[in-house]
Protein backbone atom coordinates (compact mmCIF):
# COMPACT_ATOMS: atom_id res chain seq x y z
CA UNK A 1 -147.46 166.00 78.55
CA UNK A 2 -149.38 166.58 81.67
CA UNK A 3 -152.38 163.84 80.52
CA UNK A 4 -149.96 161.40 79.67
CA UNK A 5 -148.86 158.79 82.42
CA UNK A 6 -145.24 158.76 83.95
CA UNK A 7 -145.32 155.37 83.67
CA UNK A 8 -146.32 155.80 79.64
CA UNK A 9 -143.46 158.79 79.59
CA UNK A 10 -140.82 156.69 81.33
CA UNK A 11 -141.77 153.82 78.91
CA UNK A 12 -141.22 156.08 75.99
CA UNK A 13 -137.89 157.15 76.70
CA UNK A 14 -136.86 153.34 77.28
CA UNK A 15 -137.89 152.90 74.13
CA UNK A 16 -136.05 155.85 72.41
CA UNK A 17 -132.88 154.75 74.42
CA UNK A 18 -132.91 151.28 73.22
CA UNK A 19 -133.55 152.53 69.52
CA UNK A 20 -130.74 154.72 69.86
CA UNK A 21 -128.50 151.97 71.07
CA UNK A 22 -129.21 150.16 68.16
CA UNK A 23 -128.46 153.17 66.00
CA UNK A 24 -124.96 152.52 67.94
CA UNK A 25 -124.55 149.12 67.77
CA UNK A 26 -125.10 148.86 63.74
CA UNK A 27 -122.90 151.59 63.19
CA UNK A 28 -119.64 150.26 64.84
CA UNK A 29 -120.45 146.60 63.67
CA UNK A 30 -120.88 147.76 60.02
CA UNK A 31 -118.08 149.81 60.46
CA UNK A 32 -115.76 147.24 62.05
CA UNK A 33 -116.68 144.71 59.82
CA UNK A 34 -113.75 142.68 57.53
CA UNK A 35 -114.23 143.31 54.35
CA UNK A 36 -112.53 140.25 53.79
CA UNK A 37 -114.73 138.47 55.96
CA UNK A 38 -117.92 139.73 54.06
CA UNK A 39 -116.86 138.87 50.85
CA UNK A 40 -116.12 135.38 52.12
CA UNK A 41 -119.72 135.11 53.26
CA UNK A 42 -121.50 136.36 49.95
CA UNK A 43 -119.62 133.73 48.03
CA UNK A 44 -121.00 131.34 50.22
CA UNK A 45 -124.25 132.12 49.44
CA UNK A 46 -124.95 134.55 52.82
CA UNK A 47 -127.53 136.73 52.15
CA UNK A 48 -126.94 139.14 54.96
CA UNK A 49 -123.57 139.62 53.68
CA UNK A 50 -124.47 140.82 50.55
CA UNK A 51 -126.76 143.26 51.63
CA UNK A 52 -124.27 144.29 54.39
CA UNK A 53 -121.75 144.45 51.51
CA UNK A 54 -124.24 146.69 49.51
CA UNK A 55 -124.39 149.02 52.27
CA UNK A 56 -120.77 149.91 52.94
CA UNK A 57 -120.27 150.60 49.60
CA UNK A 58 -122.25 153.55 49.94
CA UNK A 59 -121.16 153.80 53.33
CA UNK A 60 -121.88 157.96 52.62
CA UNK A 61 -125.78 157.42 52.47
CA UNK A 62 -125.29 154.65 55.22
CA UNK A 63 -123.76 157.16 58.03
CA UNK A 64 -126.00 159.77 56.82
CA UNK A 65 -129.26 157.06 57.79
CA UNK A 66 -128.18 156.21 61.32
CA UNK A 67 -126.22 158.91 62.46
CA UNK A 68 -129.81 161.26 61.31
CA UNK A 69 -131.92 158.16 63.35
CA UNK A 70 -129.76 158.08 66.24
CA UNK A 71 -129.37 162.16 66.99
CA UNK A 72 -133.34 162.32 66.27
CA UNK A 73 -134.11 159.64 68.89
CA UNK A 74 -131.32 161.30 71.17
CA UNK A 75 -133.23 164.73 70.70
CA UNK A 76 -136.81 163.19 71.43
CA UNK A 77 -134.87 161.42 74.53
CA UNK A 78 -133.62 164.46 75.87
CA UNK A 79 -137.21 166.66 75.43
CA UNK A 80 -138.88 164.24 77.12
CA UNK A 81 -136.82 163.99 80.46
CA UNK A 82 -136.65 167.56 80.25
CA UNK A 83 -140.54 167.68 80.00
CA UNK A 84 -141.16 165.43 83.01
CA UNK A 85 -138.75 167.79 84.63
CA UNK A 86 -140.79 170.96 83.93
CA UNK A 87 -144.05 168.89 84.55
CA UNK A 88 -143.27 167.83 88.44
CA UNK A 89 -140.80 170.62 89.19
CA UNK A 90 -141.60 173.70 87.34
CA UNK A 91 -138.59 175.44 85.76
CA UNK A 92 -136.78 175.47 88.56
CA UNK A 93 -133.02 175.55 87.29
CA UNK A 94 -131.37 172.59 89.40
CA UNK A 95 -134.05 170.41 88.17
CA UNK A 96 -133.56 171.36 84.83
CA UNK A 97 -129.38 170.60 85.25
CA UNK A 98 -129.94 167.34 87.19
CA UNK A 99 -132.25 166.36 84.24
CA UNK A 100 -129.75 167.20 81.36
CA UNK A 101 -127.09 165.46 83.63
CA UNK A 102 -129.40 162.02 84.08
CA UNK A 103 -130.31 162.15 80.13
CA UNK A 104 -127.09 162.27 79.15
CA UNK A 105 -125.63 159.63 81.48
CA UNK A 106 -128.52 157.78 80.03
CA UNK A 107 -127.35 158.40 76.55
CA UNK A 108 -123.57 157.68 76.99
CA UNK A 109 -123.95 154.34 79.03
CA UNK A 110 -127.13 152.70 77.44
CA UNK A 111 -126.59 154.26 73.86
CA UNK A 112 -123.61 154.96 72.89
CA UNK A 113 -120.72 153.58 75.37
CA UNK A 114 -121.86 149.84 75.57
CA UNK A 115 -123.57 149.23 72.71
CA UNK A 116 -120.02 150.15 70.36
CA UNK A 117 -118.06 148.19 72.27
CA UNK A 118 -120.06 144.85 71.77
CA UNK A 119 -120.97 146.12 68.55
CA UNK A 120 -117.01 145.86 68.11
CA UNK A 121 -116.11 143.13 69.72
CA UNK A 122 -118.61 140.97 67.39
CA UNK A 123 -118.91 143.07 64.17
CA UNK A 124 -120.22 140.28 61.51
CA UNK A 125 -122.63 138.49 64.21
CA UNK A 126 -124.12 142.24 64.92
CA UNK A 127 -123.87 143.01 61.03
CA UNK A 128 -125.08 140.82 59.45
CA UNK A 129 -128.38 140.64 60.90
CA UNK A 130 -128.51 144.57 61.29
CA UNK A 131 -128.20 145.04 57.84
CA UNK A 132 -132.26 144.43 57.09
CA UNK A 133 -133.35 146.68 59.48
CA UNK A 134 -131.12 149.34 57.97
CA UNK A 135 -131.60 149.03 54.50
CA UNK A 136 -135.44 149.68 55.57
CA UNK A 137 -134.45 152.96 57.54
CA UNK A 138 -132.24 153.81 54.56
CA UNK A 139 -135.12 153.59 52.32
CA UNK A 140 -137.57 155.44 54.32
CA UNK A 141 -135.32 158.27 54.88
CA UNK A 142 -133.84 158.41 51.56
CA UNK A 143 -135.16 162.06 51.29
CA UNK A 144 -133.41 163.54 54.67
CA UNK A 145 -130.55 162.07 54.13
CA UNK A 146 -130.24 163.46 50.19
CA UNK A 147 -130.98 166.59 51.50
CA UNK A 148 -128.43 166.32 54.38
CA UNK A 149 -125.27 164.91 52.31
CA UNK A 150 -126.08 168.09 49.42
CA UNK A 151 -124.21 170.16 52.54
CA UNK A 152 -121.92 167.61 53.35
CA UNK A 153 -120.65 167.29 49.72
CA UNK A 154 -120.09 170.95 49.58
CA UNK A 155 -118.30 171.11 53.07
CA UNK A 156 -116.20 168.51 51.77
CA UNK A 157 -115.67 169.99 48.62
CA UNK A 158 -114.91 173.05 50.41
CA UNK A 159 -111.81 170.91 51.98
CA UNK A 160 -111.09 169.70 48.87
CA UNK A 161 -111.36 166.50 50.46
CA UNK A 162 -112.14 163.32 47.73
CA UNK A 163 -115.85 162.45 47.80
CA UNK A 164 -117.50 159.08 46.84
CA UNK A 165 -118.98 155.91 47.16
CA UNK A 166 -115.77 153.64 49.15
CA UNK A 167 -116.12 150.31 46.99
CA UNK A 168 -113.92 147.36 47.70
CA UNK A 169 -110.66 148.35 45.91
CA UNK A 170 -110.11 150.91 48.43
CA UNK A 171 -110.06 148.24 51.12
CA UNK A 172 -107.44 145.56 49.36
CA UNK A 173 -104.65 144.54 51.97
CA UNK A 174 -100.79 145.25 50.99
CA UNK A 175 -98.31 142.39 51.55
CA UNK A 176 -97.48 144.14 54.67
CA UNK A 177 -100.90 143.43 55.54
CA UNK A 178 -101.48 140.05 54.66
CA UNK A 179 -98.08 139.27 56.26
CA UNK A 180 -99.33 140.78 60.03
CA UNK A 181 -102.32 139.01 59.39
CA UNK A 182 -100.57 135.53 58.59
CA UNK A 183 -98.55 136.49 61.45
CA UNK A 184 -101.10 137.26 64.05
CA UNK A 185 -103.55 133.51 62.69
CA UNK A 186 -100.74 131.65 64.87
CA UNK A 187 -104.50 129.64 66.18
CA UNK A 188 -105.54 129.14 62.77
CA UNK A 189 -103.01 127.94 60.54
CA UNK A 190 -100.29 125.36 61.43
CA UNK A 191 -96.96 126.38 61.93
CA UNK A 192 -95.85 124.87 59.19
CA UNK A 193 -98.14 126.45 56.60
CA UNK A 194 -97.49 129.78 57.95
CA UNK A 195 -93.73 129.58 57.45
CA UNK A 196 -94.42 128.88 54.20
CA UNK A 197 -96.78 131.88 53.31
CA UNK A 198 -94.39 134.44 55.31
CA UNK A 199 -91.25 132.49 52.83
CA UNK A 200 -93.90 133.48 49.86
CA UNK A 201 -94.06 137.07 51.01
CA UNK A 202 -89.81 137.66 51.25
CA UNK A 203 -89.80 136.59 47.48
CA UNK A 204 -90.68 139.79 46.31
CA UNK A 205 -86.73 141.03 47.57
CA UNK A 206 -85.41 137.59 46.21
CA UNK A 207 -82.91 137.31 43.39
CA UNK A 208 -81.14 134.46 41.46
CA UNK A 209 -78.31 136.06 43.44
CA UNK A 210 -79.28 134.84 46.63
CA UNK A 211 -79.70 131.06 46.28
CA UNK A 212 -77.02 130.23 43.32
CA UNK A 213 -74.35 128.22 44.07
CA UNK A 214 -71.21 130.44 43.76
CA UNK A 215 -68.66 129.78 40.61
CA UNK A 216 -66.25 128.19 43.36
CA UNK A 217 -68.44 125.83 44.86
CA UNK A 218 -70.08 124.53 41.70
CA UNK A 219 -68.68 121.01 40.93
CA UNK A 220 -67.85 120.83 37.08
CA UNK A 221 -66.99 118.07 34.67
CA UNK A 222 -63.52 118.72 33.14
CA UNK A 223 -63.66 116.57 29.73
CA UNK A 224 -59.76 118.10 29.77
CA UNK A 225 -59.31 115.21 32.15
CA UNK A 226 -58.04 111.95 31.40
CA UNK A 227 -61.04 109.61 31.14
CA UNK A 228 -60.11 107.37 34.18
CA UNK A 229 -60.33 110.66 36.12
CA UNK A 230 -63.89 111.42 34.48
CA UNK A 231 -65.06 108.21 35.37
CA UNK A 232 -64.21 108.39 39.01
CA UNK A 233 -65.67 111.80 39.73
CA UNK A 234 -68.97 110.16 38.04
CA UNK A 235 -68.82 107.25 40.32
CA UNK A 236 -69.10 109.25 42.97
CA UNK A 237 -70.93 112.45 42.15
CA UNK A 238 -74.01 113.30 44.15
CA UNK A 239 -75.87 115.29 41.46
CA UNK A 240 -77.88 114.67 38.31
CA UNK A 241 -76.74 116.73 36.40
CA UNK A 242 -73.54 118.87 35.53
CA UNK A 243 -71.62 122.09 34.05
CA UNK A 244 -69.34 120.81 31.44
CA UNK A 245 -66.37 123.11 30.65
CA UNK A 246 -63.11 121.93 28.83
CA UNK A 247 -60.08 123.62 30.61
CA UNK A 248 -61.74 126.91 31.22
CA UNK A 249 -63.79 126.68 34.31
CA UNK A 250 -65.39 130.07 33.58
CA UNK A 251 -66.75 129.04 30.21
CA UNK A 252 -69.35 126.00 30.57
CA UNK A 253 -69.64 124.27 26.89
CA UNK A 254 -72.87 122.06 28.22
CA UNK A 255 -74.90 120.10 30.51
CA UNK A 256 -74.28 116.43 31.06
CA UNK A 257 -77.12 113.99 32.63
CA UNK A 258 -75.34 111.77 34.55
CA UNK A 259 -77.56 109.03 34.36
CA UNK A 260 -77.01 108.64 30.41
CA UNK A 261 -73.26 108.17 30.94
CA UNK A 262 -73.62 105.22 33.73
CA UNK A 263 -74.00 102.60 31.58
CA UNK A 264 -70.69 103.45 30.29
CA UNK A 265 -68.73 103.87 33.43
CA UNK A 266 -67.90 99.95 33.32
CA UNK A 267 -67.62 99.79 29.61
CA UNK A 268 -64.26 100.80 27.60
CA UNK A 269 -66.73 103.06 25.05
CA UNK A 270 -66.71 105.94 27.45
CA UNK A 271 -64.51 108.59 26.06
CA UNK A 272 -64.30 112.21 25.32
CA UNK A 273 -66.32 112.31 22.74
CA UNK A 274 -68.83 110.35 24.00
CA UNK A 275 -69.40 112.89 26.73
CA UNK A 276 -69.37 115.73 24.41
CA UNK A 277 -72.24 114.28 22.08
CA UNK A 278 -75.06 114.17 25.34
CA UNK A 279 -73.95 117.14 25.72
CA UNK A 280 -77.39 119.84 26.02
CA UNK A 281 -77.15 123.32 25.87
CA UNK A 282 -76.92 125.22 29.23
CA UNK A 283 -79.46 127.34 29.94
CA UNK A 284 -78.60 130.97 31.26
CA UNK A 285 -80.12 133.27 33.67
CA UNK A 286 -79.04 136.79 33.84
CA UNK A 287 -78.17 138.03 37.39
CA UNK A 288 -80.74 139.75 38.87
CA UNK A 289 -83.46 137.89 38.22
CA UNK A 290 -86.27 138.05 41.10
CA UNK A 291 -86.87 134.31 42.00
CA UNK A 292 -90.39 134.14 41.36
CA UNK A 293 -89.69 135.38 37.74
CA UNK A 294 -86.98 132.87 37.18
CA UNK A 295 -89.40 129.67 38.93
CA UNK A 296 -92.04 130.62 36.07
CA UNK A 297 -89.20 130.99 33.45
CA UNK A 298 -88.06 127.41 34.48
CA UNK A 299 -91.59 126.32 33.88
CA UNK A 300 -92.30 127.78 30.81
CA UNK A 301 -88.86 126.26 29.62
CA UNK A 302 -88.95 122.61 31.23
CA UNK A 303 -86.01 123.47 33.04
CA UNK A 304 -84.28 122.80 36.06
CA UNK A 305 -81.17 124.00 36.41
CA UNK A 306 -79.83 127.50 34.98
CA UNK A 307 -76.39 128.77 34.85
CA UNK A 308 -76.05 132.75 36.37
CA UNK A 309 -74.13 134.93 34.19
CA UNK A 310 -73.80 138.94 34.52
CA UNK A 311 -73.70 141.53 31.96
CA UNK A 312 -70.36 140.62 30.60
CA UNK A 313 -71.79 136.84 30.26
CA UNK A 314 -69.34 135.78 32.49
CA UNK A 315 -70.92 132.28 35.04
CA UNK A 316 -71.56 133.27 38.23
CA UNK A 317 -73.01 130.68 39.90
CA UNK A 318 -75.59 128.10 39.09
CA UNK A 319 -79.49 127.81 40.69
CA UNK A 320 -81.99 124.92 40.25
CA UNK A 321 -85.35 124.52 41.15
CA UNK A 322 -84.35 122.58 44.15
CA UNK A 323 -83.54 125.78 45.45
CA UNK A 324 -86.57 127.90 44.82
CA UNK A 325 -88.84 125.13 46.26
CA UNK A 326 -86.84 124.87 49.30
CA UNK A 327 -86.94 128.55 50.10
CA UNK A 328 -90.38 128.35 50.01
CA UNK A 329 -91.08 124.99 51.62
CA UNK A 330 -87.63 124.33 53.47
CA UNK A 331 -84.56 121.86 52.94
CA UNK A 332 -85.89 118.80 51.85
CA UNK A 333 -83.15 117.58 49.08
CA UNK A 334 -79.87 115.51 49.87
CA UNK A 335 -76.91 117.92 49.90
CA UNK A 336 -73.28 116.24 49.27
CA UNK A 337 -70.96 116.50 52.51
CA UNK A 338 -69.05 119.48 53.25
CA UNK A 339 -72.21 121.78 51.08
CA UNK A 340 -74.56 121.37 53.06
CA UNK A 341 -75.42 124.27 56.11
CA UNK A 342 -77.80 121.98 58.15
CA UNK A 343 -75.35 121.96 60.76
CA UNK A 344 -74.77 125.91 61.40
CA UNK A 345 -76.59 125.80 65.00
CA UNK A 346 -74.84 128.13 68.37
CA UNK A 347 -73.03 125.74 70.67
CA UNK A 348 -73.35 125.57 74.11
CA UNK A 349 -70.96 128.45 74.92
CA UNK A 350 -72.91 130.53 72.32
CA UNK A 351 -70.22 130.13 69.22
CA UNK A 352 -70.75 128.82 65.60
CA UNK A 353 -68.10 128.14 62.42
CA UNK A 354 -69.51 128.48 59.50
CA UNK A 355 -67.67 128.47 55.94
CA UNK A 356 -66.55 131.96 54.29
CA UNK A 357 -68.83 131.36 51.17
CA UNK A 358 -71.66 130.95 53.69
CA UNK A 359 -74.43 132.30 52.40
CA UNK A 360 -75.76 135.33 54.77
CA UNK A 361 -79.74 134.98 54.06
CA UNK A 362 -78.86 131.07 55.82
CA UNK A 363 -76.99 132.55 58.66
CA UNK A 364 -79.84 134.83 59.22
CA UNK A 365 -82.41 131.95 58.89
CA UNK A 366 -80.58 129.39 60.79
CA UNK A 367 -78.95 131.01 63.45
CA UNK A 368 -81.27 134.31 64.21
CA UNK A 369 -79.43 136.67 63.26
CA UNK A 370 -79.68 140.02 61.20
CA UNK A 371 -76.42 140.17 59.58
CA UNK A 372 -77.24 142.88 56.43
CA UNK A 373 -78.27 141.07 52.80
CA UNK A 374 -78.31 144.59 50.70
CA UNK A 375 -74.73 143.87 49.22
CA UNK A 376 -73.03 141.22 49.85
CA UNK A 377 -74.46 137.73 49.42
CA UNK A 378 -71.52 135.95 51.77
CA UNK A 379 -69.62 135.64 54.97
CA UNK A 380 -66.78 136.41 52.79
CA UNK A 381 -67.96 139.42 50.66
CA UNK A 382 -69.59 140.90 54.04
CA UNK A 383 -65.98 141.13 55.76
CA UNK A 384 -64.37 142.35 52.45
CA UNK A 385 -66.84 144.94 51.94
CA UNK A 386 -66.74 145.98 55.97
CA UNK A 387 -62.33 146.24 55.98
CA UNK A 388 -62.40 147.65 52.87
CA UNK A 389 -59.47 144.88 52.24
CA UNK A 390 -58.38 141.32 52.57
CA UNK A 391 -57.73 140.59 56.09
CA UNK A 392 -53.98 139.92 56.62
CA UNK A 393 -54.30 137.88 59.62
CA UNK A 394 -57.45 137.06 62.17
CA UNK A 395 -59.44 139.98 63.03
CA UNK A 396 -63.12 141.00 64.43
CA UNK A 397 -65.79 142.82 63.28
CA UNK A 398 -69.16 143.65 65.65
CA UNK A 399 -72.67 143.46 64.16
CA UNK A 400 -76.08 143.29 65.78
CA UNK A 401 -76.71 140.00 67.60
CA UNK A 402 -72.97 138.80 66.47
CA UNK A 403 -69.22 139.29 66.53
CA UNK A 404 -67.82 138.11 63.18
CA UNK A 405 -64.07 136.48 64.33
CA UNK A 406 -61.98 135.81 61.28
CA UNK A 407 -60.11 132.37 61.60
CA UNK A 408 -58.65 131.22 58.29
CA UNK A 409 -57.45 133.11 55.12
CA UNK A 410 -56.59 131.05 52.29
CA UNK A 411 -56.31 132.46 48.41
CA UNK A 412 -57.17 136.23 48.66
CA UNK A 413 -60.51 135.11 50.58
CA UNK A 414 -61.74 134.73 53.75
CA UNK A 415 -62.37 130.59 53.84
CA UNK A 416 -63.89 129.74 58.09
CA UNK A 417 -65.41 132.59 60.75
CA UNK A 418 -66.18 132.16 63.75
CA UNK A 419 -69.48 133.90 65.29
CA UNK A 420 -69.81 134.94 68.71
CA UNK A 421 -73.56 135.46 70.00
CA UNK A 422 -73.94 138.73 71.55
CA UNK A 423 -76.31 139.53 74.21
């Protein structure tokens, strides 16, 4: 070392730092890169991404390439301060410290420290173009690092710890995931779309249960009734279609389309029978049924309503379409007065009275709260389940973000609440 220059020494070990830093800087941008994000690229046509995604799927021969470049060049950094050291001070054993000390704050702030972090704070941009200078070093040391990883397999198999290439079905997101990521894209998708993809995720706990209509608030056609009767409700029904029972209001004989019987409503033709022969089947869905299995059973079947029976066949409610799209998308459909819950919104002095047969996922949604949906679907069936009993007279019952004040009992049921908005 003594013939060569300082200045040719000093240049040297610039060198070797800078290679080591970009040792560094490939390995946390490869390693921080979306996998997502990559995949994206290559079906674009990105070249770099391909290659990128080539090399993390054998990201064992990939470590072993730069980790065996980057301690090399550290080594051949640290013998040549520590030769200058010997050359101009002899082995005196302060030099010697001071020079271990100044190579490795060297190392830690040029090589290793500040190149990782901007290697990840811009993974792809430092990827992608990284990835052609290592798939060279990964072919040129091919043999070193075949010989290194025969230890590192037996180490690991020593640990009994799995072994193997990581390919991309290791790095798939759960719904968990893609919901924190939807979540967290607030600057890159419209509020509006994002609702909708977080309404898509909560469908997986979803049941037919939760968005029927109960038995009780259905509205029926009685052909029991005397025809004038008939023809009034008609006049002024607000749906297309309806449950068709004859007495029994537990035991639905068909489904009428209102539309086919206006033509009559003027004309002395309509008539019992009349009604009965437009009659269509009903169409039943057991209860149960997760939502997004029941909207592809109504599209398979070319249907839009279906009547919700349990395992006795008894009707429990009814669900349409309507109401699958809107839990997705929001209320959009006219409701008929008194049904709808567009008006459940806190007052000024923080209260809100809401119906019995309330629904408790539209409380929740509505008015913030986190009133529990594991049993009960109702205002009603949550304070019957809670006393253990029907309420004889007004009473309250304390839940997070709420106090649930009973108001009105009418017909073994709990029919208006009032809700108090805790602190």
């Amino acid at each position: 070392m003594d013939s060569i220059p300082l200045w040719a020494q000093i240049g040297v070990l610039v060198l070797l730092l800078l290679a080591s830093a970009f040792f560094s800087i490939a390995e946390t941008s490869m390693m921080a890169s979306s996998r997502l994000r990559l995949r994206h690229l290559a079906k674009k046509g990105s070249r770099a991404a391909r290659l990128t995604q080539s090399l993390l799927d054998r990201t064992d021969r990939l470590l072993g390439a730069v980790l065996l470049g980057n301690n090399l060049l550290n080594a051949a950094a640290t013998a040549i301060v520590t030769a200058i050291s010997i050359s101009y001070f002899g082995h005196n054993e302060w030099a010697l410290l001071a020079a271990t000390l100044v190579i490795a704050f060297l190392i830690l702030v040029f090589s290793e420290i500040t190149p990782k972090v901007i290697g990840a704070t811009y993974p792809e941009r430092i990827a992608l173009p990284s990835s052609f200078v290592l798939r060279a070093v990964l072919w040129l040391s091919t043999p070193a690092v075949w010989f290194v990883n025969l230890f590192v397999r037996g180490l690991l198999r020593l640990l009994r710890i799995p072994y193997g290439p990581q390919t991309g079905d290791q790095q798939r997101l759960t719904a968990e995931e893609l919901r924190t990521a939807v979540l967290e894209s607030a600057s890159f998708i419209p509020g509006k779309h994002r609702s909708i993809l977080l309404n898509l995720f909560d469908l997986e706990q979803v049941t037919v249960d939760d968005l029927m209509t109960p038995r009780a608030r259905m509205e029926v056609l009685d052909v029991s009734h005397p025809v004038a009767s008939i023809r009034q409700q008609l006049a002024t029904c607000y749906h297309n279609k309806l449950p068709v029972v004859d007495g029994d209001t537990s035991r639905v004989i068909g489904v009428l389309h209102v539309r086919k019987l206006l033509p009559l409503l003027d004309a002395e033709s309509l008539s019992h029978e009349s009604i009965r022969q437009i009659l269509v089947r009903p169409y039943y869905v057991p209860c149960g049924t997760p939502i997004l299995q029941q909207l592809q059973m109504f599209q398979d079947n070319q249907q839009r309503l279906g009547l919700v029976v349990d395992e006795y066949g008894e009707v429990q409610g009814l669900v349409t379409l309507e109401d699958i799209v809107e839990e997705i998308v929001g209320e959009f459909t006219t409701q008929a007065p008194g049904l709808g819950t567009r008006g459940l919104r806190w007052d000024d002095h923080g209260y809100a009275v809401v119906d019995g047969s309330t629904p408790l996922r539209e409380l929740n949604r509505r008015l913030s709260l986190r009133l529990p949906l594991a049993g009960p679907k109702t205002v009603n069936g949550l304070i019957l389940e809670e006393l253990q009993e029907i309420p004889s007279g007004p009473c309250c019952i304390r839940y997070e973000r709420c106090i649930v004040e009973v108001i009105q009992i009418h017909d073994q049921s709990v029919r208006s609440v009032r809700l108090i908005r805790t602190a």
